[in-house]
Protein backbone atom coordinates (compact mmCIF):
# COMPACT_ATOMS: atom_id res chain seq x y z
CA UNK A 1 0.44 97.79 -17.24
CA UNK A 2 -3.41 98.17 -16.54
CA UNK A 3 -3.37 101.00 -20.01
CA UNK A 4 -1.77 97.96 -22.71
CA UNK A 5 -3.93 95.55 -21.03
CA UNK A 6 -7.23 97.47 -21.01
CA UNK A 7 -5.80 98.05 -24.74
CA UNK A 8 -5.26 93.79 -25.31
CA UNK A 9 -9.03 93.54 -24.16
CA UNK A 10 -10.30 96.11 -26.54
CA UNK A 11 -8.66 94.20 -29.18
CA UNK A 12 -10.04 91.26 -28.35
CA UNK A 13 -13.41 92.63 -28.33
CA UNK A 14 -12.90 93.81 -31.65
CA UNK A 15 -12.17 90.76 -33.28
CA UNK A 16 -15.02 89.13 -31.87
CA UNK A 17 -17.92 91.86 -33.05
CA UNK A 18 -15.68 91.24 -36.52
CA UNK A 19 -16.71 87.64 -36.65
CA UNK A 20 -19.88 87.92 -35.90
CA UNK A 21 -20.55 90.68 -38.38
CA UNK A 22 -18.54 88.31 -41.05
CA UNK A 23 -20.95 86.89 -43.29
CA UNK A 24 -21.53 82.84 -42.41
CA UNK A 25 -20.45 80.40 -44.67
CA UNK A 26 -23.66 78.05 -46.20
CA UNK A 27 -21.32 75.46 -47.52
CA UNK A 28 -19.23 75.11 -44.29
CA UNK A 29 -22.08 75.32 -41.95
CA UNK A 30 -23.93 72.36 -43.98
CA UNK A 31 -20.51 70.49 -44.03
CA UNK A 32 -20.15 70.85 -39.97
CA UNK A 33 -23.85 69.82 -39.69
CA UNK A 34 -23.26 65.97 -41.30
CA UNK A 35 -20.16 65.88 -40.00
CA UNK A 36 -22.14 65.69 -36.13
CA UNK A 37 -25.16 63.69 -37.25
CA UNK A 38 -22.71 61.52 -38.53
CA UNK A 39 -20.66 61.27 -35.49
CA UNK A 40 -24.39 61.21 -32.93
CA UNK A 41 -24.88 57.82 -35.70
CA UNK A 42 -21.86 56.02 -35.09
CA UNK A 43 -22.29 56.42 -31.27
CA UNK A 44 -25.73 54.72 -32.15
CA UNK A 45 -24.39 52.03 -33.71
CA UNK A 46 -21.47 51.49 -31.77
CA UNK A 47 -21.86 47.42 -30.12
CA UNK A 48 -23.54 47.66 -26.65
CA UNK A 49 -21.29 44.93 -24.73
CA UNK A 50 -22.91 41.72 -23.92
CA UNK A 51 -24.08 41.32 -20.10
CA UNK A 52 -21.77 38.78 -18.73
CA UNK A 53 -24.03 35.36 -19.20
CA UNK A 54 -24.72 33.77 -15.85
CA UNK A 55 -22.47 30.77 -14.89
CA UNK A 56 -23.67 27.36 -15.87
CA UNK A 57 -24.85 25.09 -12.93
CA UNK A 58 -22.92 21.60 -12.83
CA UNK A 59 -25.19 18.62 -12.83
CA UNK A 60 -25.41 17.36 -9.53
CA UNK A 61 -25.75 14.35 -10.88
CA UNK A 62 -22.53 14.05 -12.61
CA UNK A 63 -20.98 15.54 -9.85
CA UNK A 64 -22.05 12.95 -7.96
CA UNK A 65 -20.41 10.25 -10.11
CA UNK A 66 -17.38 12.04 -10.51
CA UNK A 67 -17.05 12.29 -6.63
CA UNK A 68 -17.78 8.57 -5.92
CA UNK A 69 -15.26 7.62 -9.46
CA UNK A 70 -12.54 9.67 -6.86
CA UNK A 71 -13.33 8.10 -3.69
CA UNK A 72 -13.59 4.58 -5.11
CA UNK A 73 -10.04 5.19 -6.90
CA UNK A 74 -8.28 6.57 -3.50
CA UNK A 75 -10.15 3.62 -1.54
CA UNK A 76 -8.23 1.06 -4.03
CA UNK A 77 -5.06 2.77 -3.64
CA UNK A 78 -5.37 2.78 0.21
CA UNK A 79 -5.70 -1.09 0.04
CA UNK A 80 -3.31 -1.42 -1.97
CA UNK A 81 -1.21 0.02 0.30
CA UNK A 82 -2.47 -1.93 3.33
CA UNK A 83 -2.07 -5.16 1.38
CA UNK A 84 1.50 -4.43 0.46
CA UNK A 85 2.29 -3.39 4.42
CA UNK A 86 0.67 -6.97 5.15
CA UNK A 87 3.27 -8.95 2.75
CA UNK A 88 5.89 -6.88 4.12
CA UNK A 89 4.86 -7.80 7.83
CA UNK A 90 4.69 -11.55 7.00
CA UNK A 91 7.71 -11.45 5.10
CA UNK A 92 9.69 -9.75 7.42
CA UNK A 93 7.74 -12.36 10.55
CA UNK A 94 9.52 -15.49 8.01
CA UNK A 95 12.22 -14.35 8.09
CA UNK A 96 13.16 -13.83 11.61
CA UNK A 97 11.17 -16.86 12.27
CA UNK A 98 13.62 -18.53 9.47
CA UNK A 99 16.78 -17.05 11.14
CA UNK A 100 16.17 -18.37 14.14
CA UNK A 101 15.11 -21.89 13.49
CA UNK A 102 18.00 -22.47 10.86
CA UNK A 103 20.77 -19.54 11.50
CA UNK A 104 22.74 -22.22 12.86
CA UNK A 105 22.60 -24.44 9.87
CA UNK A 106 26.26 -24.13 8.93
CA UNK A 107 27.57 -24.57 12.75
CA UNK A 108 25.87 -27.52 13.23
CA UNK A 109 26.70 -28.97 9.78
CA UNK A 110 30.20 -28.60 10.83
CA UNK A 111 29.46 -29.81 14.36
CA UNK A 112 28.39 -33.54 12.77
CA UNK A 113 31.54 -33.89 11.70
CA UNK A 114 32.68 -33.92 15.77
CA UNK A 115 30.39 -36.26 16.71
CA UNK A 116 31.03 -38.94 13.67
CA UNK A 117 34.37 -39.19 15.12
CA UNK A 118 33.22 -39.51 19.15
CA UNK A 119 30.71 -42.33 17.55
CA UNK A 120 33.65 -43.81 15.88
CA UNK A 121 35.84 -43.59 18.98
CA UNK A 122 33.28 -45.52 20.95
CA UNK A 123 33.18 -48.07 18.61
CA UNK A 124 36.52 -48.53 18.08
CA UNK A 125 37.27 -49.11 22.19
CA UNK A 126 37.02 -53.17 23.03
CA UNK A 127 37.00 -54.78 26.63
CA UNK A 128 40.48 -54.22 27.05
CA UNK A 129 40.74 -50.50 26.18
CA UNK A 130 38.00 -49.96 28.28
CA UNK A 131 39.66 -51.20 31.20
CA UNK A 132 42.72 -49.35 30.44
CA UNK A 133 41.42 -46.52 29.46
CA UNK A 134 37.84 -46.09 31.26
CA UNK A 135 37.95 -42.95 32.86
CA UNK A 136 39.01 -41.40 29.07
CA UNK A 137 35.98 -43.65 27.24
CA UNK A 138 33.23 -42.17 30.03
CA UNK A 139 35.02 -38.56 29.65
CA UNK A 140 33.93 -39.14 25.21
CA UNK A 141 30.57 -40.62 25.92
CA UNK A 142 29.86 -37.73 28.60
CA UNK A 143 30.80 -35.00 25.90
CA UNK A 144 28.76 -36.95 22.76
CA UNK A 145 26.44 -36.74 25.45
CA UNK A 146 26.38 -33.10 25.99
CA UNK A 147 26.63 -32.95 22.23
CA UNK A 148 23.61 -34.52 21.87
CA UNK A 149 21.73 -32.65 24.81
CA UNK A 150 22.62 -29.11 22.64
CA UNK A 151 21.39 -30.58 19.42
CA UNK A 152 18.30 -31.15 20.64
CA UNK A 153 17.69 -27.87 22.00
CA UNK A 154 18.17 -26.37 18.71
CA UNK A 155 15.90 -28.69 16.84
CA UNK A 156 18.40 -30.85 15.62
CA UNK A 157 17.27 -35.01 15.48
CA UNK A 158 18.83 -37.45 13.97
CA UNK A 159 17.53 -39.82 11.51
CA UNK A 160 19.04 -43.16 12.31
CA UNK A 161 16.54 -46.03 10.27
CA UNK A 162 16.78 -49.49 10.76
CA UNK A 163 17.75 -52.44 8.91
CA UNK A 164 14.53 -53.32 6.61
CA UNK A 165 13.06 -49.80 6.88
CA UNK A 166 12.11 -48.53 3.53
CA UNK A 167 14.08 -45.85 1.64
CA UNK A 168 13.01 -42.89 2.13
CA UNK A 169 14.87 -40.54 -1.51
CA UNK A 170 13.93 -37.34 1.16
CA UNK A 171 15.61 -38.32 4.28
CA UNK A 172 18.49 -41.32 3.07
CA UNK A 173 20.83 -41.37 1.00
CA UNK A 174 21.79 -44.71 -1.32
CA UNK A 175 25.82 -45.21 -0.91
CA UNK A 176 25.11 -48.66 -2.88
CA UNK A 177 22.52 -51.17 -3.87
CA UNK A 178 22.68 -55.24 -3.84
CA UNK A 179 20.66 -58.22 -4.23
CA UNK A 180 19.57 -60.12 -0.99
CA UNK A 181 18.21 -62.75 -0.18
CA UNK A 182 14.58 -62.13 2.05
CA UNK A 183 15.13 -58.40 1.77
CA UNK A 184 12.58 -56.58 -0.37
CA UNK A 185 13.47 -54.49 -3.09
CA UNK A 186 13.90 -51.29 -1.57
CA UNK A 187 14.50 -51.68 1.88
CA UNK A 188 17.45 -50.53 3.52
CA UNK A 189 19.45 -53.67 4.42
CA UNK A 190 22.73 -51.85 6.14
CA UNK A 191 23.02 -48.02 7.61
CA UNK A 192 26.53 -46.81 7.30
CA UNK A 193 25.92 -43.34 8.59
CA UNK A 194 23.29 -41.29 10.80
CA UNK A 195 21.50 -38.46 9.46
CA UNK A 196 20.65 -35.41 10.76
CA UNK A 197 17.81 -32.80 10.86
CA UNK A 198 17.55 -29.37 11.94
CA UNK A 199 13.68 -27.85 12.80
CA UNK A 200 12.49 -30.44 10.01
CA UNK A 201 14.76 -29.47 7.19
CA UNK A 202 17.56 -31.77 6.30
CA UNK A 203 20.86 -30.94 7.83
CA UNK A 204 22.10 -34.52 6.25
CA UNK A 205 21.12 -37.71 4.89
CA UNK A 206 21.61 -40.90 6.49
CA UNK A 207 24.01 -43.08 4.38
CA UNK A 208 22.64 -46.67 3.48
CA UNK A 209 22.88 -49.61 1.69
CA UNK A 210 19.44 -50.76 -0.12
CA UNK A 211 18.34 -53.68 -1.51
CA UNK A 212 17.77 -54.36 -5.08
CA UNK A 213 15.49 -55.94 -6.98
CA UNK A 214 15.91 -60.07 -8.35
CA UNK A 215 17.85 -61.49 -5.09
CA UNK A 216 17.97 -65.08 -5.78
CA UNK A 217 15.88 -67.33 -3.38
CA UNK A 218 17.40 -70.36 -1.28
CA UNK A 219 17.41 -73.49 -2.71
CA UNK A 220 14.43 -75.06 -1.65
CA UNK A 221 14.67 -79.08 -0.64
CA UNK A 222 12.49 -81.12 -3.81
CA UNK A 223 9.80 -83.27 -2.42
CA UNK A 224 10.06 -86.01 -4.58
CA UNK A 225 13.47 -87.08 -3.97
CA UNK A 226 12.66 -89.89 -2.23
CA UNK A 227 10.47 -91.07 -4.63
CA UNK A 228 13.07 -90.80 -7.32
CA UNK A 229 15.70 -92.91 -5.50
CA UNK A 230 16.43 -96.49 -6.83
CA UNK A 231 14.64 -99.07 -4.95
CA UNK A 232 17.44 -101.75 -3.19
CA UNK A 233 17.16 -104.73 -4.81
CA UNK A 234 14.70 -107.27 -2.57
CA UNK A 235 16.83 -110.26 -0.96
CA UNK A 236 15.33 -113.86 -1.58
């Protein structure tokens, strides 16, 4: 093995004494030449890359606007928001106020109804019921009584006018109208029913009769009448 190689490396020297014995080549040589000033000039010229440019400061004073334009627009929003809880509270405080003062409406619309007919029992019983019957009369007046007593503690009042009041569109109600004498137009000459009110709204109108307008006047006595009699003839 160490003879072929020591052989191999003769070789190998041989070739290389041959080439540089072998004559060199002008034209090749002058070719290789511009080919690597041509490639040390394109390394020349070849772009140099641009330093990155140094980040632009914001203006404070822009920044400054654009900070206040945010707070002023979350600021808006946030009482927005507070006003909307507000209505909501108030709302929600009418209501329950509202449900309390006339959750009852219906009940006691239906309750009026009971006490028209104890009213119309009372006034229905003469002397001589009464003294049949008086234990049963006080037994009704002591339950419209009670009737009464619970109406009032749930803010309900009746509207009971009198004859000559005036008529009130808001609180009566005209069941029919008629000319009378001495009553002004407009004033309530008969009430046929009590009205009712519960916590100022109105549970019912009182029914009435009003007086219209052109009632004729009463024949007033003429003050010449004696005058105007024939004189009795005078006796000689």
């Amino acid at each position: 093995m160490s003879q072929e190689a020591n052989e191999a490396r003769r070789a190998q020297d041989d070739d290389v004494e041959a080439a540089a014995e072998a004559p060199i080549d002008p034209a090749m040589a002058a070719a290789e030449a511009i080919a690597e000033a041509e490639a040390d000039a394109a390394e020349g010229d070849a772009p140099v890359e641009d330093a990155p440019e140094a980040e632009e400061t914001p203006d404070p004073v822009a920044r400054l606007a654009e900070v206040e334009a945010e707070r002023d627009a979350l600021k808006d929003q946030l009482l927005r928001a507070l006003a909307d809880n507000e209505n909501v509270r108030k709302r929600a405080e009418r209501d329950v106020k509202e449900a309390r003062a006339y959750g009852g409406t219906q009940l006691a619309r239906d309750l009026l109804g009971v006490y028209d007919n104890l009213t119309r029992a009372l006034a229905a019983a003469d002397e001589d019921m009464r003294a049949a019957a008086g234990p049963v009369l006080e037994g009704v007046e002591l339950t419209q009584r009670e009737l009464v007593n619970a109406f009032e503690k749930h803010a309900i009042v009746q509207v009971d006018p009198a004859e000559g009041d005036r008529f009130d569109p808001q609180l009566h109600q005209a069941m029919f109208e008629a000319p009378v004498p001495g009553a002004a137009a407009g004033t309530i000459i008969q009430v046929m029913q009590p009205g009712f009110t519960i916590s100022g709204r109105l549970l019912r109108p009182a029914m009435v009769g009003v007086a219209a307008a052109g009632a004729p006047d009463a024949a007033e006595p003429s003050a010449e009448g004696s005058s105007d009699a024939p004189e009795a003839p005078s006796q000689d």
